[in-house]
Protein backbone atom coordinates (compact mmCIF):
# COMPACT_ATOMS: atom_id res chain seq x y z
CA UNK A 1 13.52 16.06 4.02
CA UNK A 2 10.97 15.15 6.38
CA UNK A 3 9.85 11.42 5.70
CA UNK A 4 6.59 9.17 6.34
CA UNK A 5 7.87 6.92 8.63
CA UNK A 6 10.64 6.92 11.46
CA UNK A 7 13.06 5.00 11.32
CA UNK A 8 15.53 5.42 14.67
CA UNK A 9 19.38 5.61 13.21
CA UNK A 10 18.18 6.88 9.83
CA UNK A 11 15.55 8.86 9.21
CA UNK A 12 14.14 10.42 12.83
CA UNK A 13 11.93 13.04 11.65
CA UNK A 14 8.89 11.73 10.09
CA UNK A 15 4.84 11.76 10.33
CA UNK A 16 4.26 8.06 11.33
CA UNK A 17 5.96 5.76 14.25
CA UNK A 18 6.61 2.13 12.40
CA UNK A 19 4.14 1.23 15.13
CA UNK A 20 1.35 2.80 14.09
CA UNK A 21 1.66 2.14 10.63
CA UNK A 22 2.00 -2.05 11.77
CA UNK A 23 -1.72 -1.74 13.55
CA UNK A 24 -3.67 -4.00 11.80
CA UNK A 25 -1.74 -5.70 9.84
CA UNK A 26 -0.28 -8.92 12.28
CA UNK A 27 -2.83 -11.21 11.04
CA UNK A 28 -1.54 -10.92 7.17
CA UNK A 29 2.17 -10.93 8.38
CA UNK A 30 1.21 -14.09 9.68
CA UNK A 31 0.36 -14.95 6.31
CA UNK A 32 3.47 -13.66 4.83
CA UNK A 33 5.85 -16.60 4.93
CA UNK A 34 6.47 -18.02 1.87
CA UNK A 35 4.45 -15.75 -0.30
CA UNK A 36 4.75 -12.79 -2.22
CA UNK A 37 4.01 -9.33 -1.93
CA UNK A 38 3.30 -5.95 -3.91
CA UNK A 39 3.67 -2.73 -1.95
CA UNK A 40 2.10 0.08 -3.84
CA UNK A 41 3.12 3.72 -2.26
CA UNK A 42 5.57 1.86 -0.20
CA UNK A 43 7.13 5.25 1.01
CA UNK A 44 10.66 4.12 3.01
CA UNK A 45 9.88 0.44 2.68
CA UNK A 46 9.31 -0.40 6.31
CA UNK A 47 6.23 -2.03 6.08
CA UNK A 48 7.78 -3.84 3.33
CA UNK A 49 11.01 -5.14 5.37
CA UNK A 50 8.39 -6.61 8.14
CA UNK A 51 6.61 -8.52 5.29
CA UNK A 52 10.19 -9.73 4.37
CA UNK A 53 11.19 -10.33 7.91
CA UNK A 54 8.15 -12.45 8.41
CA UNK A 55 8.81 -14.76 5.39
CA UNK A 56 7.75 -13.31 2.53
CA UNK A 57 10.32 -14.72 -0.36
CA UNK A 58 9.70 -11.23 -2.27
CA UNK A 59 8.31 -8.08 -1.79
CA UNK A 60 8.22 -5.70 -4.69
CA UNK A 61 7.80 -2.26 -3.39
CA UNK A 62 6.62 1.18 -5.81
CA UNK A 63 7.72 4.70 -4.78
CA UNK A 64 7.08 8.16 -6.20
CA UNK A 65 9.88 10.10 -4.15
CA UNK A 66 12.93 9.60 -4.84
CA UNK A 67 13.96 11.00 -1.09
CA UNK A 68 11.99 7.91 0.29
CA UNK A 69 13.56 5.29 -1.83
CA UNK A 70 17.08 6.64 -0.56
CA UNK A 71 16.07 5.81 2.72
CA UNK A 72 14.19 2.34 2.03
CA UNK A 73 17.79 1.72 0.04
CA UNK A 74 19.90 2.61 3.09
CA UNK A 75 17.00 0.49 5.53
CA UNK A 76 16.64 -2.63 3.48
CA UNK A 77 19.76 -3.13 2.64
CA UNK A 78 20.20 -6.44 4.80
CA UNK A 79 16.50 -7.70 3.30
CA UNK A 80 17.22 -8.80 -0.22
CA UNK A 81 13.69 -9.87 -1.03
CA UNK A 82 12.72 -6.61 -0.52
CA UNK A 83 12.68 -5.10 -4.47
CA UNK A 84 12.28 -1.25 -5.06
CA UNK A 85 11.13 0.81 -8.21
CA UNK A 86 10.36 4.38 -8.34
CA UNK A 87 7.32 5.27 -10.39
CA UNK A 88 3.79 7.17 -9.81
CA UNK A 89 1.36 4.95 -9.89
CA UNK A 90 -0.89 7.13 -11.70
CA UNK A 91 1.65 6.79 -14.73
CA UNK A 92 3.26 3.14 -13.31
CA UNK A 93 0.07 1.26 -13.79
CA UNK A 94 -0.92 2.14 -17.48
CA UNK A 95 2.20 0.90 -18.22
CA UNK A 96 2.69 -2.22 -16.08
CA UNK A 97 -0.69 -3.43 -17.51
CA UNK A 98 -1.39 -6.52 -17.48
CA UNK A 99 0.17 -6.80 -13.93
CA UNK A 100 2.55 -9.42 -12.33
CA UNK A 101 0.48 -11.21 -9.85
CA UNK A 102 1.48 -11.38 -5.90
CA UNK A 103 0.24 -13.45 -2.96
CA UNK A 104 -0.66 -10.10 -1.02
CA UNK A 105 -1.30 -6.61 -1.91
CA UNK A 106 -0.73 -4.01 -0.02
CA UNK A 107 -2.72 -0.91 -0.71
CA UNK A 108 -2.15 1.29 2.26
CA UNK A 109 -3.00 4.74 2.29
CA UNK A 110 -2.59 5.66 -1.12
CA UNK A 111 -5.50 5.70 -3.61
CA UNK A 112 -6.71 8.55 -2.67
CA UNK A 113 -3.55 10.02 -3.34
CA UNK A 114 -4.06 9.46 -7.15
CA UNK A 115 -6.72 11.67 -8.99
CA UNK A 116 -8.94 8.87 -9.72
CA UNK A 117 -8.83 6.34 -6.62
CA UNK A 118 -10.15 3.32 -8.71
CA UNK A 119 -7.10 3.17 -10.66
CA UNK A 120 -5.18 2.20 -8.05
CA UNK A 121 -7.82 -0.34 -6.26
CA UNK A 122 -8.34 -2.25 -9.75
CA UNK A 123 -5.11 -2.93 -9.98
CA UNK A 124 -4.58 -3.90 -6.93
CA UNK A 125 -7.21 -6.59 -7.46
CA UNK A 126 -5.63 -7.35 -10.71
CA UNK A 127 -2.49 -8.21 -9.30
CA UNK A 128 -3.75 -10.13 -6.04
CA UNK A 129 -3.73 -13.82 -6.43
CA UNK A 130 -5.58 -13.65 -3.03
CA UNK A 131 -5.70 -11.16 -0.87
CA UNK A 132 -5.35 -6.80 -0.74
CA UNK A 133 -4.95 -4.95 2.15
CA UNK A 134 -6.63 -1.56 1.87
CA UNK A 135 -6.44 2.01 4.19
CA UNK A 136 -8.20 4.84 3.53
CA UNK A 137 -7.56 8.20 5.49
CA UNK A 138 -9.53 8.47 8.72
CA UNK A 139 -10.95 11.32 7.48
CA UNK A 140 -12.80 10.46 4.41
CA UNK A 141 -13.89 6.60 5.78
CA UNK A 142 -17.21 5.94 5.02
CA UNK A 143 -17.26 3.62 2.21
CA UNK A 144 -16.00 6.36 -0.32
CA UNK A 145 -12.46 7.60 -0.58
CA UNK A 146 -11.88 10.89 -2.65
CA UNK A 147 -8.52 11.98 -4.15
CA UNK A 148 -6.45 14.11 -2.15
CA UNK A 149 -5.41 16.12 -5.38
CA UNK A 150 -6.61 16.54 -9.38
CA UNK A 151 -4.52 16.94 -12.24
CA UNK A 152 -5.05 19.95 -14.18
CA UNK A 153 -8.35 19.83 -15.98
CA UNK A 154 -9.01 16.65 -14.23
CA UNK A 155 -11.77 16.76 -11.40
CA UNK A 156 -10.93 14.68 -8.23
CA UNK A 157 -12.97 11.63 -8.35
CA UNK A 158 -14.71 9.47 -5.77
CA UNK A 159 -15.15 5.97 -5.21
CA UNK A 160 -16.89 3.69 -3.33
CA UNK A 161 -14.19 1.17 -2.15
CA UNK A 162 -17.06 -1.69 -1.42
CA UNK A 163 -18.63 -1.59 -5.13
CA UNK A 164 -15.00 -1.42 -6.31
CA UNK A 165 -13.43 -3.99 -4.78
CA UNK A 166 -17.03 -6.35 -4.88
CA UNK A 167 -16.76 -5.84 -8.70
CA UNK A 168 -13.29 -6.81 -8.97
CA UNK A 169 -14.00 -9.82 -7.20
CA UNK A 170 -13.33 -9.50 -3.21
CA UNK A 171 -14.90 -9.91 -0.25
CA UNK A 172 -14.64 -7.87 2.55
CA UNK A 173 -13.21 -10.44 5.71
CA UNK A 174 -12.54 -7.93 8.57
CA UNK A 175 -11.82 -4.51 9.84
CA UNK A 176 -9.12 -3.82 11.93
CA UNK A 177 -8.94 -0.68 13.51
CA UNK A 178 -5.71 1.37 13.34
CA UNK A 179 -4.14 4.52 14.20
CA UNK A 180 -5.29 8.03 14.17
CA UNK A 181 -9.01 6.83 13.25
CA UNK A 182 -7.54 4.87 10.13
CA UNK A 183 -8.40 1.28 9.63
CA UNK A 184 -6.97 -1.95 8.00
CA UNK A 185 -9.13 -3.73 5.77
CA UNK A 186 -9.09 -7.42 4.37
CA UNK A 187 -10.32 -7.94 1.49
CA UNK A 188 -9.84 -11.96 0.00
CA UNK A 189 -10.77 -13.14 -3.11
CA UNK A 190 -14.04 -15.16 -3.50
C-alpha cells in the first residue's frame, strides 16, 4: 500500500517527503521539549517521532488506517513516548469527549478530511492547553476549509477556520508557509 509519507528503509513509496511535511513546523519543535503532544490524523507517525526526538515526554498519535499504524509501529519503535491508537476521528472524538489535554496540538491536514471540519478544530482547541497547529489543503486556503468527502445523507460542510478557532479561544500568531502551496498555522491560546 502506498503510504503518506516516505520513510527510506521502510516505507519508500509515498505522497509526501518527511521534508516537506517538517516546513513550518521548527519553531513549535522548538517548543516541544518537555511538553506534550496530540497528533490527530497522524498517518505513519513521523511527524510525531520528530516531536519526540525534540523532547516532547509524550506524544499521543490517532490513525484511521490500519496500513499506516503498521508502519508508524515498525518506525517508532525506538521512540517510546510516541503512543498510537487507531480510530476515525469522526467517530474517536464523540467518544473521547471531554478530551485529555496536551501542551501542543497538532492538526495537520486533516479536518477537512472529516464531513464536518469543525468537529475536528473544536476539539483540537478543547484539548490544547496552549497551542494547535493547523494545515489546510493548498487548494481550499482562504479562510474556509470544506470536507473532502460527506457521509451518506450528510452534505459536506464548510468552515471558516478564523471564526472557529477565535470562538474557541485562539489567536492566530503566524503563518508559515509550507509545501505545495500549504501553510502552517499557529494558533495560541489568549
Amino acid at each position: 500500500m502506498k503510504g503518506w509519507i516516505s520513510l527510506p528503509g521502510i516505507r519508500e513509496h509515498a505522497d509526501r517527503t518527511l521534508a516537506e511535511q517538517m516546513l513550518g513546523l521548527n519553531d513549535a519543535l522548538a517548543e516541544a521539549e518537555g511538553r506534550t503532544v496530540l497528533d490527530l490524523g497522524a498517518a505513519e507517525c513521523a511527524i510525531s517521532k520528530e516531536f519526540a526526538k525534540a523532547g516532547a515526554t509524550r506524544v499521543f498519535a490517532i490513525e484511521s488506517l490500519h496500513e499506516h499504524l503498521e508502519v508508524a509501529r515498525r518506525y517508532c519503535a525506538d521512540t517510546p513516548q510516541v503512543e498510537m491508537q487507531q480510530g476515525y476521528l469522526q467517530d474517536w472524538i464523540p467518544a473521547h469527549d471531554p478530551p485529555e489535554v496536551f501542551d501542543i496540538v497538532l492538526c495537520l491536514g486533516i479536518a477537512h478530511k472529516i464531513h464536518d471540519p469543525s468537529i475536528v478544530l473544536r476539539f483540537a482547541c478543547r484539548s490544547a492547553r496552549d497551542l494547535v497547529l493547523f494545515r489546510a489543503p493548498a487548494h481550499a486556503w482562504n479562510g474556509n476549509v470544506t470536507a473532502k468527502h460527506g457521509r451518506t445523507g450528510v452534505t459536506r460542510q464548510t468552515v471558516h477556520v478564523p471564526t472557529v478557532m477565535a470562538d474557541e479561544g485562539f489567536a492566530l500568531e503566524r503563518h508559515i508557509p509550507g509545501a505545495r502551496g500549504e501553510g502552517v498555522e499557529y494558533w495560541r491560546r489568549k
